[in-house]
N, C-alpha and C. Protein backbone atom coordinates (compact mmCIF):
# COMPACT_ATOMS: atom_id res chain seq x y z
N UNK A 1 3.32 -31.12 1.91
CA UNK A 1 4.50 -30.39 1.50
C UNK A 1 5.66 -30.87 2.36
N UNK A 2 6.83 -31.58 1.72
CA UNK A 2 7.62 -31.73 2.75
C UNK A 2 8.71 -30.90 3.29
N UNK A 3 9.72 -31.53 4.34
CA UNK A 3 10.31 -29.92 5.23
C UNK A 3 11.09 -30.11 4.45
N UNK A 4 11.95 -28.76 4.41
CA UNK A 4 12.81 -28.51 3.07
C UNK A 4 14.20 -29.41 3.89
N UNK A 5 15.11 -29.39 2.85
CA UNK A 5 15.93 -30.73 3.41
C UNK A 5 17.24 -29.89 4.64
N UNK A 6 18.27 -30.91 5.00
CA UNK A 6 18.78 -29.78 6.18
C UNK A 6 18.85 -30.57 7.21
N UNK A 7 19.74 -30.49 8.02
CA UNK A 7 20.13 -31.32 9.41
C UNK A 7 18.65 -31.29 10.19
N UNK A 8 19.23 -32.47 10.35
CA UNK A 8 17.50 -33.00 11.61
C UNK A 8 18.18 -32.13 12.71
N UNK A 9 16.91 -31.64 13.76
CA UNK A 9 16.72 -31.24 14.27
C UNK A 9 15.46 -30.92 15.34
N UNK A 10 15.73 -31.03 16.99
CA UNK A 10 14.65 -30.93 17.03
C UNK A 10 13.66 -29.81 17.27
N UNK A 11 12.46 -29.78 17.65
CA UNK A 11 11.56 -28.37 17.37
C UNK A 11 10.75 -28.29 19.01
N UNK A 12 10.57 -27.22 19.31
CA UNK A 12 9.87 -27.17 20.26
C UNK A 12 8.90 -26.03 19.99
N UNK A 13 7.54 -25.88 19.41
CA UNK A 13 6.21 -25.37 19.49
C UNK A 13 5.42 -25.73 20.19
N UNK A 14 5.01 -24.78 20.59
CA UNK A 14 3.82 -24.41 22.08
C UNK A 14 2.70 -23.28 20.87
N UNK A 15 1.72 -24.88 21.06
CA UNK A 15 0.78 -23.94 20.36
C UNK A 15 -0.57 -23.46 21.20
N UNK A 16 -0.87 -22.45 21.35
CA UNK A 16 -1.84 -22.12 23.31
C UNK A 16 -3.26 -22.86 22.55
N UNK A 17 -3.94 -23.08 23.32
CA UNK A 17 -5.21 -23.68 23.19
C UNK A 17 -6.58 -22.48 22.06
N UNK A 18 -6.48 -21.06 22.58
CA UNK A 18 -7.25 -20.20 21.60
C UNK A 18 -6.78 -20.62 20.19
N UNK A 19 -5.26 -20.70 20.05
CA UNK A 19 -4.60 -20.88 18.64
C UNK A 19 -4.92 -22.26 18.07
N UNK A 20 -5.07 -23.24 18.58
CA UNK A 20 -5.27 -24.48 18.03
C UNK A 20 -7.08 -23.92 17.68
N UNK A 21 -7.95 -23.55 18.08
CA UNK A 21 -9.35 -23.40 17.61
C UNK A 21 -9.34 -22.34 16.37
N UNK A 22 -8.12 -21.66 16.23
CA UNK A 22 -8.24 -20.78 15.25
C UNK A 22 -7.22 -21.14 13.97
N UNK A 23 -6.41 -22.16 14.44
CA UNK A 23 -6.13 -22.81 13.35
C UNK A 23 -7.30 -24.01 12.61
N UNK A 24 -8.09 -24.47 13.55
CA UNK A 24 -9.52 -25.14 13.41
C UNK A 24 -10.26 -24.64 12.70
N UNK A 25 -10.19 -23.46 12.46
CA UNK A 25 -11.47 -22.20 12.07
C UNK A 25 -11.15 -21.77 10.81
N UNK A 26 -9.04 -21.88 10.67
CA UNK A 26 -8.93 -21.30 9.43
C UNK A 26 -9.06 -22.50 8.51
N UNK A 27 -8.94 -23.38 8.77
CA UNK A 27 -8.78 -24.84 7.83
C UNK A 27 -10.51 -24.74 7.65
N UNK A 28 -11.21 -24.75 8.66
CA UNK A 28 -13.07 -24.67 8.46
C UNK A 28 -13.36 -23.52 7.14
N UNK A 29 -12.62 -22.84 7.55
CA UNK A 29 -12.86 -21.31 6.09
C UNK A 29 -12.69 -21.64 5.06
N UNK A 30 -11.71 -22.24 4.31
CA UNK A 30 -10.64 -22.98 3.54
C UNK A 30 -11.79 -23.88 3.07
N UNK A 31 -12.19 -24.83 3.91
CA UNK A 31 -13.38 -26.10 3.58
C UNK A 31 -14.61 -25.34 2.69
N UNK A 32 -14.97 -24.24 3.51
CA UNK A 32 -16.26 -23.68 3.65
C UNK A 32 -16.12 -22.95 1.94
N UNK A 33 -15.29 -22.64 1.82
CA UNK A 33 -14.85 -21.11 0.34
C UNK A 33 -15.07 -22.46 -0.67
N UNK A 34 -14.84 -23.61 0.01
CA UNK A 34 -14.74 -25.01 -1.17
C UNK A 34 -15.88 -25.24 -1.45
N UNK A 35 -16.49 -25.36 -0.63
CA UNK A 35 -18.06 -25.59 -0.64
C UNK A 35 -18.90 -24.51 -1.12
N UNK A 36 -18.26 -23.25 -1.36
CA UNK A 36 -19.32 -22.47 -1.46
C UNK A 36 -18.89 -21.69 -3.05
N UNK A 37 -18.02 -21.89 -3.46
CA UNK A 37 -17.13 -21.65 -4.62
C UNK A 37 -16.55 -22.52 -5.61
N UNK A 38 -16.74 -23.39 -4.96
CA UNK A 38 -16.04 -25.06 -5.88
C UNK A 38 -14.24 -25.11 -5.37
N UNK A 39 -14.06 -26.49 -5.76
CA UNK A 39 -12.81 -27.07 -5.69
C UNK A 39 -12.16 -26.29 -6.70
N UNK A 40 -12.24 -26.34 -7.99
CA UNK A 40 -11.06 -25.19 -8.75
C UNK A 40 -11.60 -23.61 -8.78
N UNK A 41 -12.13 -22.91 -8.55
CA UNK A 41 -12.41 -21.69 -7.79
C UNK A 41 -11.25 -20.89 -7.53
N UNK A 42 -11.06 -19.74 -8.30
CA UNK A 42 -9.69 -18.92 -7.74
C UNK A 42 -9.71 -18.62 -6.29
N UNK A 43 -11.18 -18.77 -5.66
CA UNK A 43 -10.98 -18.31 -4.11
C UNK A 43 -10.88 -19.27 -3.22
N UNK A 44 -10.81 -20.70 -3.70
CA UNK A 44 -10.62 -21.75 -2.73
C UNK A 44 -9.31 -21.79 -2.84
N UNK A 45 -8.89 -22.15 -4.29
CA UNK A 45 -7.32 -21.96 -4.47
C UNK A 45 -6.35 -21.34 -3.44
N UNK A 46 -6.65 -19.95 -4.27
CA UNK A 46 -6.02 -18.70 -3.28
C UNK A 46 -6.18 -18.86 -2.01
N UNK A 47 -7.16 -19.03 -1.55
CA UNK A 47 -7.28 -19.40 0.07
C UNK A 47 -6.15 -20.78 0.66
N UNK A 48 -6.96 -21.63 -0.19
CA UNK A 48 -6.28 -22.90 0.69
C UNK A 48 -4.11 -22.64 0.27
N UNK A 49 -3.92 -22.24 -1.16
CA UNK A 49 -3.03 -22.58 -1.21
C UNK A 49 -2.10 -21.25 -0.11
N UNK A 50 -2.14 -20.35 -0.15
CA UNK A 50 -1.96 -19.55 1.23
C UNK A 50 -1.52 -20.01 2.67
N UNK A 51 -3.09 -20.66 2.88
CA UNK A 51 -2.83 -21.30 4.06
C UNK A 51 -1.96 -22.30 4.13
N UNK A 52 -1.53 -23.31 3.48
CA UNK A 52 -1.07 -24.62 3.48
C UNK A 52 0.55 -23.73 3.43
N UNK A 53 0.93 -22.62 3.23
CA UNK A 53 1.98 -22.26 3.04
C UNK A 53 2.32 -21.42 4.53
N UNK A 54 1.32 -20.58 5.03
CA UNK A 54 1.45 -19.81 6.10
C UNK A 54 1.84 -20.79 7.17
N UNK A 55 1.13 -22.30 7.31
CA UNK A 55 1.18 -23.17 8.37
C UNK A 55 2.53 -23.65 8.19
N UNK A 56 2.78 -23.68 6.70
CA UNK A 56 4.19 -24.22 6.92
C UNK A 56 5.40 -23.51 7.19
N UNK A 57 5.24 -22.33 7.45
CA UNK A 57 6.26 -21.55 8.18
C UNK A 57 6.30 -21.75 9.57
N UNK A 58 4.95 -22.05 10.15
CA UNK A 58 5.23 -22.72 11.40
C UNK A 58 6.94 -23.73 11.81
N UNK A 59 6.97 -24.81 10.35
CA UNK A 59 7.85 -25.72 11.05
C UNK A 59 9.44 -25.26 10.56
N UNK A 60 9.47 -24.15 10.13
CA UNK A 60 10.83 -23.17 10.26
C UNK A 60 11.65 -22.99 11.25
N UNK A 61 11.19 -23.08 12.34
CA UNK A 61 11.95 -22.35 13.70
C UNK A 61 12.41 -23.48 14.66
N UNK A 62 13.20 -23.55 15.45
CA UNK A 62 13.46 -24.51 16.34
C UNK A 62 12.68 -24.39 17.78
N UNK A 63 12.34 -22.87 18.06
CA UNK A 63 11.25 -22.67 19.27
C UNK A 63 10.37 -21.82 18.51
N UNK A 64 9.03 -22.26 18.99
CA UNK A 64 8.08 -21.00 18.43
C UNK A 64 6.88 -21.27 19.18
N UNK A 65 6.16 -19.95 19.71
CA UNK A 65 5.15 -19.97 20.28
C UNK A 65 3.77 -19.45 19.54
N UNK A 66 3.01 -20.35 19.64
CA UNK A 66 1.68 -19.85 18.50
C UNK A 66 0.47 -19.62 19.32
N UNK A 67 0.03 -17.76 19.01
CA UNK A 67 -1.05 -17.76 19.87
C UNK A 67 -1.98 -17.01 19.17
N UNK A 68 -3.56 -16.70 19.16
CA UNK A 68 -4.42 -16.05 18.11
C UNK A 68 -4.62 -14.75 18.30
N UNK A 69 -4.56 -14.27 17.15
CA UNK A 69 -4.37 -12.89 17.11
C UNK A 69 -5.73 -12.01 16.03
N UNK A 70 -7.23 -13.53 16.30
CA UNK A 70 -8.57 -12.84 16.15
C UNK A 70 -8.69 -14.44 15.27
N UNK A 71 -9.47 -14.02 14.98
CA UNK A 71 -10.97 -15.08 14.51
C UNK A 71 -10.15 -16.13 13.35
N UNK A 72 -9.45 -15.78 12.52
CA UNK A 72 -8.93 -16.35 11.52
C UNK A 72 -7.40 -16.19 11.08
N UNK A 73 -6.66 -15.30 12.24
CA UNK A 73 -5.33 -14.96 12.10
C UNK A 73 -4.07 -15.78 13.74
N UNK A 74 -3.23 -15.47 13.40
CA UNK A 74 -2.40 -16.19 14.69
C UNK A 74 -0.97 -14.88 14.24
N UNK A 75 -0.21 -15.34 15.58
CA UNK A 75 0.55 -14.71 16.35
C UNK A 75 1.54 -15.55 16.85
N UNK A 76 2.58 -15.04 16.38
CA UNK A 76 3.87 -16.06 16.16
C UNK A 76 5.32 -15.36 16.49
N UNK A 77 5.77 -16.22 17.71
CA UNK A 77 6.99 -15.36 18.41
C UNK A 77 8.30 -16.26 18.35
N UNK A 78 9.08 -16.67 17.90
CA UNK A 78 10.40 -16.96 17.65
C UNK A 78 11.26 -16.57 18.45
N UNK A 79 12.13 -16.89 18.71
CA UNK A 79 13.49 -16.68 19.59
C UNK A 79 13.67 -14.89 19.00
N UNK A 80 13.88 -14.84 17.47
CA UNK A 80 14.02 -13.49 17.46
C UNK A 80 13.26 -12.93 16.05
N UNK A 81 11.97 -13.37 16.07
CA UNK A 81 11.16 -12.70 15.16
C UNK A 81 9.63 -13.03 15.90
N UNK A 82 8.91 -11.77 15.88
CA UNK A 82 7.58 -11.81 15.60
C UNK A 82 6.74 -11.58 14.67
N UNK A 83 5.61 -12.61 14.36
CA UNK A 83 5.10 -12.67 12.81
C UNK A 83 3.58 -12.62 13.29
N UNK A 84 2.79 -12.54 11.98
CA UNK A 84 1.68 -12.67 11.87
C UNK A 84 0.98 -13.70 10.94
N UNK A 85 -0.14 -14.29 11.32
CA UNK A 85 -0.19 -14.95 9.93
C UNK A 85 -1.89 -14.34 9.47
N UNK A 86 -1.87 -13.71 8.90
CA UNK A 86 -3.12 -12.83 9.15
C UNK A 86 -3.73 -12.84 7.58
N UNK A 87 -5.05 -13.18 8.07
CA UNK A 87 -6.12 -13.41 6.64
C UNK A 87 -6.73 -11.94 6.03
N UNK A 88 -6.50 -12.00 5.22
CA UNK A 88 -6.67 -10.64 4.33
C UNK A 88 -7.66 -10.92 3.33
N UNK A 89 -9.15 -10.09 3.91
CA UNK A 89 -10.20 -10.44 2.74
C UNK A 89 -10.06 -9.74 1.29
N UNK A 90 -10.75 -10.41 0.57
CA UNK A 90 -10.62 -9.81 -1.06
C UNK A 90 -11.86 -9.58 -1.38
N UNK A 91 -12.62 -8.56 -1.84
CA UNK A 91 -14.10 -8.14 -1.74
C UNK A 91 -14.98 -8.82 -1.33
N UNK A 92 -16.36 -8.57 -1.31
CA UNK A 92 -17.22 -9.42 -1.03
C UNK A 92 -17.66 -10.27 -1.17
N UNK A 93 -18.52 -11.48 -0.80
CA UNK A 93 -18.99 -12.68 -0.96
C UNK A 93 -19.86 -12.45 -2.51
N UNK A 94 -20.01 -12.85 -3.40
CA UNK A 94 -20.75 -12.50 -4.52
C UNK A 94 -22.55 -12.30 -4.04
N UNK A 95 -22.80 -13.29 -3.14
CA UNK A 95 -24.13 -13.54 -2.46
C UNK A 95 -23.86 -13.71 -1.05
N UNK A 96 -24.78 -13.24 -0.34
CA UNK A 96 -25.32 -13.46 0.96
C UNK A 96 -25.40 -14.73 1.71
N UNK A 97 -24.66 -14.96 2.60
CA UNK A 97 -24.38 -16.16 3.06
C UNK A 97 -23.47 -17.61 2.76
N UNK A 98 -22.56 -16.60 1.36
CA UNK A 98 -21.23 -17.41 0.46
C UNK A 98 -19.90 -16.81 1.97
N UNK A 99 -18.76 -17.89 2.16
CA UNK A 99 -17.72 -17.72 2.90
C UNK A 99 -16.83 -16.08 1.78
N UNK A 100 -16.46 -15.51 2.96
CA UNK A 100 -15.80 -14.29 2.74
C UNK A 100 -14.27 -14.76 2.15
N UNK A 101 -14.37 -14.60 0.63
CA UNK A 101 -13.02 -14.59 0.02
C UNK A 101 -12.05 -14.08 0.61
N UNK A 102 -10.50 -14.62 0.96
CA UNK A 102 -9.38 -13.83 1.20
C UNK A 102 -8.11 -14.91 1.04
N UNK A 103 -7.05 -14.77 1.72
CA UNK A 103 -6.00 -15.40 1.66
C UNK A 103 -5.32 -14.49 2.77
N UNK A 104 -4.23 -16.10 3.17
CA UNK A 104 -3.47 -15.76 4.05
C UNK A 104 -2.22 -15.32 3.68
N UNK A 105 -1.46 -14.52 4.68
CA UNK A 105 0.13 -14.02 4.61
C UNK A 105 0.80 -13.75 5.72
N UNK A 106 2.14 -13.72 5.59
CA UNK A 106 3.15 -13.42 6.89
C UNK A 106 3.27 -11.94 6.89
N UNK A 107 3.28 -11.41 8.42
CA UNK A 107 4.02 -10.16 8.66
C UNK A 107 4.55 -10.02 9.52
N UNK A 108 5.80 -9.48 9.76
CA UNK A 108 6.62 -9.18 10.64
C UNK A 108 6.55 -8.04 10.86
């Protein structure tokens, strides 16, 4: 997805080390819902296309600090906003041992 257009500029993100494993974990979920649901699957969809959107609010800000805020969510502080990017499940796995359907979103 590219950055939307707009004077260059540069960026300074500090992403803490817990947050880089849980951005690891949410892209692993994303993989996993693929594998366990198929590639056109409303829940890989919904999942991945979410995520690929939540991350890209990351490159919005000119400072931003990214830190995890649990297993599959992050925590995001801006000069003058704090956000969330927090995974929100959608019922249950159909079977036992299928990745837990959800999708990601922002909250302030």
């Amino acid at each position: 997805m590219p950055i939307p257009p707009g004077p260059a500029r540069d960026q300074h993100i500090t992403v803490t080390a817990d947050a880089r494993t849980t951005i690891n974990n949410m892209v692993a979920h994303a993989q996993q819902l693929r594998a366990d649901y198929g590639e056109a699957s409303t829940q890989y969809v919904a999942a991945a296309t979410s995520l690929v959107a939540a991350l890209h609010s990351l490159l919005r800000w000119d400072e931003l600090r990214v830190m995890r805020d649990g297993d599959l969510s992050l925590l995001c502080q801006s000069r003058s906003l704090v956000y969330g990017v927090i995974f929100h499940r959608e019922g249950q796995p159909p079977e036992q041992g299928l990745a837990q359907p959800g999708t990601w979103s922002l909250h302030s």
